[in-house]
PDB file of N, CA and C in Angstrom:
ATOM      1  N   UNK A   1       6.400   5.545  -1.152  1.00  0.00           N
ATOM      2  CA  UNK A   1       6.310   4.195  -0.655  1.00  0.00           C
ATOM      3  C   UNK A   1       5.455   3.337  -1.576  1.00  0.00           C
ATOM      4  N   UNK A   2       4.182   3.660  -1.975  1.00  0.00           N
ATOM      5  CA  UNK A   2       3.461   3.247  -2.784  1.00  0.00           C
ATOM      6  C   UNK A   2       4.279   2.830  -4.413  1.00  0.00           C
ATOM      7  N   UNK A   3       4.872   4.146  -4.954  1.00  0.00           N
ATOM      8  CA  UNK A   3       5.694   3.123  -6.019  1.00  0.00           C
ATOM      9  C   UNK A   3       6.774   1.985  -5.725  1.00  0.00           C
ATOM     10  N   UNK A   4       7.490   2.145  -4.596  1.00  0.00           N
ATOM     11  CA  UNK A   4       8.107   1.140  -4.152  1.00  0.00           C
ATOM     12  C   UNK A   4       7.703   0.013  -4.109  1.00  0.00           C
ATOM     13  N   UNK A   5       6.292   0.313  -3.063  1.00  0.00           N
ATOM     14  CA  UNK A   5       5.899  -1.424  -3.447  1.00  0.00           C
ATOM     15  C   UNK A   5       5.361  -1.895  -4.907  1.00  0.00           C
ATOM     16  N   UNK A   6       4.737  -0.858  -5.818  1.00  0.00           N
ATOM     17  CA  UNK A   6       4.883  -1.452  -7.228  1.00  0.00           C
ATOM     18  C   UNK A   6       5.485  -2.063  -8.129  1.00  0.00           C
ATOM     19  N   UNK A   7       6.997  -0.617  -7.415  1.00  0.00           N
ATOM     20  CA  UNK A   7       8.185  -1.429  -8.551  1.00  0.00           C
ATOM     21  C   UNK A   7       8.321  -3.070  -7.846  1.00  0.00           C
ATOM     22  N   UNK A   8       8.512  -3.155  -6.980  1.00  0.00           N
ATOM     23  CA  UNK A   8       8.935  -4.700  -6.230  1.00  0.00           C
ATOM     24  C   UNK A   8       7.889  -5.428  -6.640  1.00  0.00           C
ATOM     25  N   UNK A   9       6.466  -5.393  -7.168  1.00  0.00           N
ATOM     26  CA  UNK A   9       5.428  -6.391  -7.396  1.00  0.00           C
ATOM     27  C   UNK A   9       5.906  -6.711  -9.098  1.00  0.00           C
ATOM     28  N   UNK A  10       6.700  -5.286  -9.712  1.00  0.00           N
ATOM     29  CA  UNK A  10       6.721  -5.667 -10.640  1.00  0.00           C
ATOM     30  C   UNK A  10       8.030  -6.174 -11.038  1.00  0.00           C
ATOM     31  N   UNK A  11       9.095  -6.217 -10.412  1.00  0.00           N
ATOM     32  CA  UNK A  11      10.252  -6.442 -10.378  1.00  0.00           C
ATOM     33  C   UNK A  11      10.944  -5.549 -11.005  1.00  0.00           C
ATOM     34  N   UNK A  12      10.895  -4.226 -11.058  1.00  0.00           N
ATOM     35  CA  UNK A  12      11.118  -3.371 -11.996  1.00  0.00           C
ATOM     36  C   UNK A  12      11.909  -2.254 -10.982  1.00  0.00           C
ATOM     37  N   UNK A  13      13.066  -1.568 -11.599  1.00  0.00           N
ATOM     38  CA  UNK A  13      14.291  -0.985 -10.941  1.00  0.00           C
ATOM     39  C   UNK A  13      13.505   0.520 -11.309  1.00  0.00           C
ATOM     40  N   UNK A  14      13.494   1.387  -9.583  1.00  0.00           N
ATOM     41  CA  UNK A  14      12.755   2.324  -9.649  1.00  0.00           C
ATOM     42  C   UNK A  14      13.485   3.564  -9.941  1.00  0.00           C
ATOM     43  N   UNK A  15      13.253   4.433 -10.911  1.00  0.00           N
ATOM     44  CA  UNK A  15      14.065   5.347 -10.885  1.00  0.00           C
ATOM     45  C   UNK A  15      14.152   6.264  -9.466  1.00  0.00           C
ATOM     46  N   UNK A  16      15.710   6.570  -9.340  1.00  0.00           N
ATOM     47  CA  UNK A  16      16.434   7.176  -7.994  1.00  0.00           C
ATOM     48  C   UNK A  16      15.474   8.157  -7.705  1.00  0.00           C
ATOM     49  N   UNK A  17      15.137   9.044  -8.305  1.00  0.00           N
ATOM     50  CA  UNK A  17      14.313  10.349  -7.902  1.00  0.00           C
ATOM     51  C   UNK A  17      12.896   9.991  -8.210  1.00  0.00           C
ATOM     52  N   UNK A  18      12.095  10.099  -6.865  1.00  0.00           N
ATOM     53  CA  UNK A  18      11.035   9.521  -6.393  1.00  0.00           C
ATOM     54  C   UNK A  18      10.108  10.727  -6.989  1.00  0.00           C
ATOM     55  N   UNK A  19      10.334  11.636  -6.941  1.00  0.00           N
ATOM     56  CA  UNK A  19       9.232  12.845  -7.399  1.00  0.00           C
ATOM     57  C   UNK A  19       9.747  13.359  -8.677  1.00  0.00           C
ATOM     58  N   UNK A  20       8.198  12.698 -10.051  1.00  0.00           N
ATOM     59  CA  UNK A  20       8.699  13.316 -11.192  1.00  0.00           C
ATOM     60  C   UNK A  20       9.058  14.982 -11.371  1.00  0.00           C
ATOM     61  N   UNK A  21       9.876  15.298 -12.253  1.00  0.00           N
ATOM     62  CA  UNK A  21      10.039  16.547 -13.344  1.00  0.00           C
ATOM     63  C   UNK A  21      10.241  16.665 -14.021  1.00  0.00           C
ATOM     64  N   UNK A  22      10.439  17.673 -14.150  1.00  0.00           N
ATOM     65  CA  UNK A  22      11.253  18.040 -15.768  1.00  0.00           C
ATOM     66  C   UNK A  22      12.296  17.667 -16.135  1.00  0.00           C
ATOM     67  N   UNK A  23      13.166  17.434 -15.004  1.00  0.00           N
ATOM     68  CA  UNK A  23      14.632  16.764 -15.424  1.00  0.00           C
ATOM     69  C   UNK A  23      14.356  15.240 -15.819  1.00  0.00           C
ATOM     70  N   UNK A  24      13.873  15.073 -15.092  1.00  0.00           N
ATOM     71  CA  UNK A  24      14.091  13.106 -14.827  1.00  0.00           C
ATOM     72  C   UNK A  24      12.349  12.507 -15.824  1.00  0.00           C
ATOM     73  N   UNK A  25      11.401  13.443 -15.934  1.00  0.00           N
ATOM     74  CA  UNK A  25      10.901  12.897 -17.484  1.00  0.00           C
ATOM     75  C   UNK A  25      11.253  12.073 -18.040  1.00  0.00           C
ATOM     76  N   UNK A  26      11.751  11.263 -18.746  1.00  0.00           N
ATOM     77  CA  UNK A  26      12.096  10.927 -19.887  1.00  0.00           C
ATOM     78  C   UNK A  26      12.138   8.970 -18.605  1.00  0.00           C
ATOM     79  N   UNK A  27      13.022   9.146 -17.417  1.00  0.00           N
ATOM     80  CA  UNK A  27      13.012   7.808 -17.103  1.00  0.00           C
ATOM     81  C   UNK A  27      11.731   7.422 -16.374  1.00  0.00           C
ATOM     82  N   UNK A  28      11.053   8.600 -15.677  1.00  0.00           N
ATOM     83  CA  UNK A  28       9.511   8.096 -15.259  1.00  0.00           C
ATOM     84  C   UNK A  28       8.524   7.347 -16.436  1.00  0.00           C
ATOM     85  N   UNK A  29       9.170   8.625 -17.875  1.00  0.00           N
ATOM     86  CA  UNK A  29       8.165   7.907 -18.811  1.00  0.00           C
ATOM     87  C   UNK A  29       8.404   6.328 -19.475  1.00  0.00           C
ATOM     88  N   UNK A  30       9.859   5.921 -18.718  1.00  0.00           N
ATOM     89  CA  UNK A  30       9.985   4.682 -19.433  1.00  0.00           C
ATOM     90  C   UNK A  30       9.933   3.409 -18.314  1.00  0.00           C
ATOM     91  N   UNK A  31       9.607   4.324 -17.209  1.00  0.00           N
ATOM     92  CA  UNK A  31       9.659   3.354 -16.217  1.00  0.00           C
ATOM     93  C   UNK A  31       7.844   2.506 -15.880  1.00  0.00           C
ATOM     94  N   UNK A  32       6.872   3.831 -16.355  1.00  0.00           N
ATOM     95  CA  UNK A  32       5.682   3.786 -16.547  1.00  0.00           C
ATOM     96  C   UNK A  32       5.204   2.805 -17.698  1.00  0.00           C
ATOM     97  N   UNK A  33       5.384   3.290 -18.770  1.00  0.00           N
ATOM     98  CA  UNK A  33       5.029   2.811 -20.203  1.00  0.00           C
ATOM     99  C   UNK A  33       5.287   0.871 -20.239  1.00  0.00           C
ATOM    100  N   UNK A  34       4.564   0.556 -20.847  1.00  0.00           N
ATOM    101  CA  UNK A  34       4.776  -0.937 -20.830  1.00  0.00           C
ATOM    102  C   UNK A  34       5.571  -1.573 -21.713  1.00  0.00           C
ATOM    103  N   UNK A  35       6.385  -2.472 -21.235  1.00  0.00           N
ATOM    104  CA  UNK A  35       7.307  -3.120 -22.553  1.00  0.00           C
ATOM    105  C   UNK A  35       6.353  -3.583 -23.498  1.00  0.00           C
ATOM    106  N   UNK A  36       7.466  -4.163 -24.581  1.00  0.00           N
ATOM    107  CA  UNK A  36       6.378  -4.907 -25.249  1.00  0.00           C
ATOM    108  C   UNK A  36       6.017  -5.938 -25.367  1.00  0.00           C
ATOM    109  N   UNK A  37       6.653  -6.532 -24.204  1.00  0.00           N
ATOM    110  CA  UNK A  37       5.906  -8.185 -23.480  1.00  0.00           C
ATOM    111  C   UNK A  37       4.530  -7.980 -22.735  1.00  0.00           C
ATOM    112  N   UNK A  38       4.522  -6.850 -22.175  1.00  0.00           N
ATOM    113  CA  UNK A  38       3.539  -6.425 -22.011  1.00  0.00           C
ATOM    114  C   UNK A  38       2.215  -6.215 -22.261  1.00  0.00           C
ATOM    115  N   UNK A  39       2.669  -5.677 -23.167  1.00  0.00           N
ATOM    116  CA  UNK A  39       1.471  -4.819 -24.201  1.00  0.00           C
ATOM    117  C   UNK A  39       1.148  -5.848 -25.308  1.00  0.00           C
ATOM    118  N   UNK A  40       1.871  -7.139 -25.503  1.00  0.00           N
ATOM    119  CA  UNK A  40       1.357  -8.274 -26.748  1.00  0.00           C
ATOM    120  C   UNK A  40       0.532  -8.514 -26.760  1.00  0.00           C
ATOM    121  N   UNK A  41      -0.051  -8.254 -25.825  1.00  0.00           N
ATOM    122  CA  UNK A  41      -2.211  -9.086 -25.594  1.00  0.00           C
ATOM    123  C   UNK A  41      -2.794  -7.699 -26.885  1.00  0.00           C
ATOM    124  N   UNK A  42      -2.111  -6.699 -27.056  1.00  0.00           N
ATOM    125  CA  UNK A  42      -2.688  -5.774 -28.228  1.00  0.00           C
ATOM    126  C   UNK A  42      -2.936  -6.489 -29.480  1.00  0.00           C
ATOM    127  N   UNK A  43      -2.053  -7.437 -29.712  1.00  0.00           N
ATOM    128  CA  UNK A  43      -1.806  -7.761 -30.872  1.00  0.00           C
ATOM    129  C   UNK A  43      -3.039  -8.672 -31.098  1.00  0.00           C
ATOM    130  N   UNK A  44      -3.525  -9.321 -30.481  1.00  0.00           N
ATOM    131  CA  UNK A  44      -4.878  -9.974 -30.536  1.00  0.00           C
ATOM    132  C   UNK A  44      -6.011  -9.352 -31.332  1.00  0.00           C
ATOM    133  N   UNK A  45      -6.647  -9.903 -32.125  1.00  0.00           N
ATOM    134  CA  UNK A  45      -7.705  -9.959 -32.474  1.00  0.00           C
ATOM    135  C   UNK A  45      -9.292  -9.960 -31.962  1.00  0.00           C
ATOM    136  N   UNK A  46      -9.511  -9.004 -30.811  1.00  0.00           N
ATOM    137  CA  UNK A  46     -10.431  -9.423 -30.075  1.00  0.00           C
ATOM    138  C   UNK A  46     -11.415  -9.321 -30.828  1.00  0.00           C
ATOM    139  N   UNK A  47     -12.776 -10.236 -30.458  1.00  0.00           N
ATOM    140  CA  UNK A  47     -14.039  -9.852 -30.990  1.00  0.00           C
ATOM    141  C   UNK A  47     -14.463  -9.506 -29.848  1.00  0.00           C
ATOM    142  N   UNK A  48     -15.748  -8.778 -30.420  1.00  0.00           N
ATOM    143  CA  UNK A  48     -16.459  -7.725 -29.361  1.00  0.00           C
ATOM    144  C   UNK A  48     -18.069  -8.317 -29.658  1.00  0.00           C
ATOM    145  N   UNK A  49     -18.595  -9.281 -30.058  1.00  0.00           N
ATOM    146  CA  UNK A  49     -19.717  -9.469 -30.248  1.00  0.00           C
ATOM    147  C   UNK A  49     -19.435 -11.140 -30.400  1.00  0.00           C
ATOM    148  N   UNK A  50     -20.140 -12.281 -29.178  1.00  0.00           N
ATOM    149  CA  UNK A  50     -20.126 -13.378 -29.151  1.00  0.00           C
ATOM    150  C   UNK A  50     -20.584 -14.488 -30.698  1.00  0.00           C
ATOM    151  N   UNK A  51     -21.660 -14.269 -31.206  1.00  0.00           N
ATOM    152  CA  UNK A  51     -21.985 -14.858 -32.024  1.00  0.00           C
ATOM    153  C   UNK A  51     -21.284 -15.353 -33.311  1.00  0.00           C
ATOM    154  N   UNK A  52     -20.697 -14.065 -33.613  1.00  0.00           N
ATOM    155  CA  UNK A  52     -19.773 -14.445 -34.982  1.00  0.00           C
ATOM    156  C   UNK A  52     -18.271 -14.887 -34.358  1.00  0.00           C
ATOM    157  N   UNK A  53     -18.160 -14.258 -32.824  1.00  0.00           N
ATOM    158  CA  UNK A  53     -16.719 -15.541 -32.961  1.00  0.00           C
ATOM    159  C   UNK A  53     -17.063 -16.612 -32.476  1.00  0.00           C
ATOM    160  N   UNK A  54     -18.452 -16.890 -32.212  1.00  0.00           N
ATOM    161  CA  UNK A  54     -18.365 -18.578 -32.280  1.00  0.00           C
ATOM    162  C   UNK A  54     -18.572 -19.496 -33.489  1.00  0.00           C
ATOM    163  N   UNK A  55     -19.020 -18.501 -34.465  1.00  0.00           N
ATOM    164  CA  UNK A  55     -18.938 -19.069 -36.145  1.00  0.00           C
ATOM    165  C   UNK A  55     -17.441 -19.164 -35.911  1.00  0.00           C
ATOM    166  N   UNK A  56     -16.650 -18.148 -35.833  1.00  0.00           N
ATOM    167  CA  UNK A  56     -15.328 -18.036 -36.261  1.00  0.00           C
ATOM    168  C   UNK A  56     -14.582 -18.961 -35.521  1.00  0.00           C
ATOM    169  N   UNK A  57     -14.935 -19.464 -33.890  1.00  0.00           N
ATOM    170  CA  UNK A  57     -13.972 -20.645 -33.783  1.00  0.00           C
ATOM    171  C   UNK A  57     -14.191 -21.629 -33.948  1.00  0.00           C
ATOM    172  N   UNK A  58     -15.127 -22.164 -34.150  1.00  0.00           N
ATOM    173  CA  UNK A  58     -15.834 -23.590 -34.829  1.00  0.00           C
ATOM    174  C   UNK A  58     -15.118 -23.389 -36.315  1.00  0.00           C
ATOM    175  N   UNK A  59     -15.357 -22.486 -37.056  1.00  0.00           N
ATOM    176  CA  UNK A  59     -14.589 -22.803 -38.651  1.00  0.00           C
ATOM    177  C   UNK A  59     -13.175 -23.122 -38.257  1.00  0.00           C
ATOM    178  N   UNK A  60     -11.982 -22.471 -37.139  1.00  0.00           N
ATOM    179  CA  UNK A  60     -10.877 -22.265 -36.985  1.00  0.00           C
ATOM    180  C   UNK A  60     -10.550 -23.372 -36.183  1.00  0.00           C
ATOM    181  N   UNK A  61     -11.914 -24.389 -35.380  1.00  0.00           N
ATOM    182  CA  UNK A  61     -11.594 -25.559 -34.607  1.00  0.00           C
ATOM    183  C   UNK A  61     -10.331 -24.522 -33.277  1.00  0.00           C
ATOM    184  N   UNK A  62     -10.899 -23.353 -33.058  1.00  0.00           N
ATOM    185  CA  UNK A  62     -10.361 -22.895 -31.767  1.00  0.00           C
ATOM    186  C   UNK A  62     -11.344 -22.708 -30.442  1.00  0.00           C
ATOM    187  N   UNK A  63     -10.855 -22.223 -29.569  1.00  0.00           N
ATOM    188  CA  UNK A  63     -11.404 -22.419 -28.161  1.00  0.00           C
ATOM    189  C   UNK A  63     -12.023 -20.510 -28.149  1.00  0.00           C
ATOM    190  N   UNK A  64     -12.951 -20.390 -27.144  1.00  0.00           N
ATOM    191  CA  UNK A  64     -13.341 -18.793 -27.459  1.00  0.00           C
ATOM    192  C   UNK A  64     -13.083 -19.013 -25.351  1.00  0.00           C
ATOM    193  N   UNK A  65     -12.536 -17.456 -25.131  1.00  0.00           N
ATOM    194  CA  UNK A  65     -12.496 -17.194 -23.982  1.00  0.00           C
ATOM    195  C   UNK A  65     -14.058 -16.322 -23.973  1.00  0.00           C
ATOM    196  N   UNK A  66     -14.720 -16.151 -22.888  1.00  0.00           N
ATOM    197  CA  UNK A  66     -15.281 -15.342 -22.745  1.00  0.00           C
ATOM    198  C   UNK A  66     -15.385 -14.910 -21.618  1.00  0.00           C
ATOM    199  N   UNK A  67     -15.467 -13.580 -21.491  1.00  0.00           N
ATOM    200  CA  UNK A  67     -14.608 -12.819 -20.613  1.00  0.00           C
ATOM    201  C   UNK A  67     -16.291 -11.855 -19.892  1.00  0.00           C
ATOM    202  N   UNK A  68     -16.766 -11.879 -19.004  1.00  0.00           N
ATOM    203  CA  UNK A  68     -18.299 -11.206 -18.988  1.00  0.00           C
ATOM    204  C   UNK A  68     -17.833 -10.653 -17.380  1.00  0.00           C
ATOM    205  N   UNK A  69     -18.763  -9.529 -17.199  1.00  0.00           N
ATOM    206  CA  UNK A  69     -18.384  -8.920 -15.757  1.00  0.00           C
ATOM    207  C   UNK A  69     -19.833  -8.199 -15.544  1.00  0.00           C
ATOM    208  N   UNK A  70     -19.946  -8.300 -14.289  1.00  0.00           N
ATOM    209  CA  UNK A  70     -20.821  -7.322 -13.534  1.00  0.00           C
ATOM    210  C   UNK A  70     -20.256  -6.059 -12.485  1.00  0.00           C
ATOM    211  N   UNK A  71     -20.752  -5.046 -13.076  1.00  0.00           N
ATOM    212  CA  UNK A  71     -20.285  -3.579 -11.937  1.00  0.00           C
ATOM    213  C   UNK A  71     -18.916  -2.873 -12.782  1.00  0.00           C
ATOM    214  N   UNK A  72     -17.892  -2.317 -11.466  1.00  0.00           N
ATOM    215  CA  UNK A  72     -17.168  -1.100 -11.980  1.00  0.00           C
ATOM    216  C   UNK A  72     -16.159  -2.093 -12.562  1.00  0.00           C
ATOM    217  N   UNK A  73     -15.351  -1.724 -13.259  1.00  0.00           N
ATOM    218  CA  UNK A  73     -13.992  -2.741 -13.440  1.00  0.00           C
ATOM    219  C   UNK A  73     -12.648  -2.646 -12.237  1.00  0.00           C
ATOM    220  N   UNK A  74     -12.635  -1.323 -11.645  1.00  0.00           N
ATOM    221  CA  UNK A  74     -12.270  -1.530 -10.569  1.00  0.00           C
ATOM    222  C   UNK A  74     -12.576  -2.198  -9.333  1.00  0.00           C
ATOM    223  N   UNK A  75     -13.691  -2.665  -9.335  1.00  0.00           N
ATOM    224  CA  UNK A  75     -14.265  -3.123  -8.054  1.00  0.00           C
ATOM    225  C   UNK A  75     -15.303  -1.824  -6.981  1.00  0.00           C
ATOM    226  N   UNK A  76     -14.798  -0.691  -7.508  1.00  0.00           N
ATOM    227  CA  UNK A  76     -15.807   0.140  -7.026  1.00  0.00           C
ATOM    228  C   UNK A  76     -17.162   0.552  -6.938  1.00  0.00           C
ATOM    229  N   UNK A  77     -17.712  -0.546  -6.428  1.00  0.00           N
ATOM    230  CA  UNK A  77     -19.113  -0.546  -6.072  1.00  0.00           C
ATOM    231  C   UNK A  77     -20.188   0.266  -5.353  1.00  0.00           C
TER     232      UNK A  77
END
């Protein structure tokens, strides 16, 4: 039930056989794995240390996200 409601959040066609194996492998692993619309935020350039990308977007006249959190990333507190 639980992948059901996933596939439907994700709009994504669930493979017929609900319990992976050995046979059906191959479509769990493609049903899992992320396209590559997906996965494009990889392609980014993140910086990991504020200071030099704010040299770097002031030279580039770009905008800096900054992204800061407190606790688990799940929410598990």
């Amino acid at each position: 039930m639980l992948a059901s409601f996933i596939a439907m959040l994700l709009g994504a066609d669930l493979p017929r056989e609900l319990n992976p194996d050995k046979d059906n492998f191959r479509v769990w692993k493609a049903f899992i794995e992320p396209s590559a619309q997906e996965a494009s935020y990889r392609k980014i350039s993140w910086r990991t240390e504020f200071w030099p990308a704010v040299v770097e977007a002031k030279k580039l006249e770009r905008p800096i996200l900054l992204w800061t959190m407190n606790g688990h990333p799940m929410g598990c507190t």
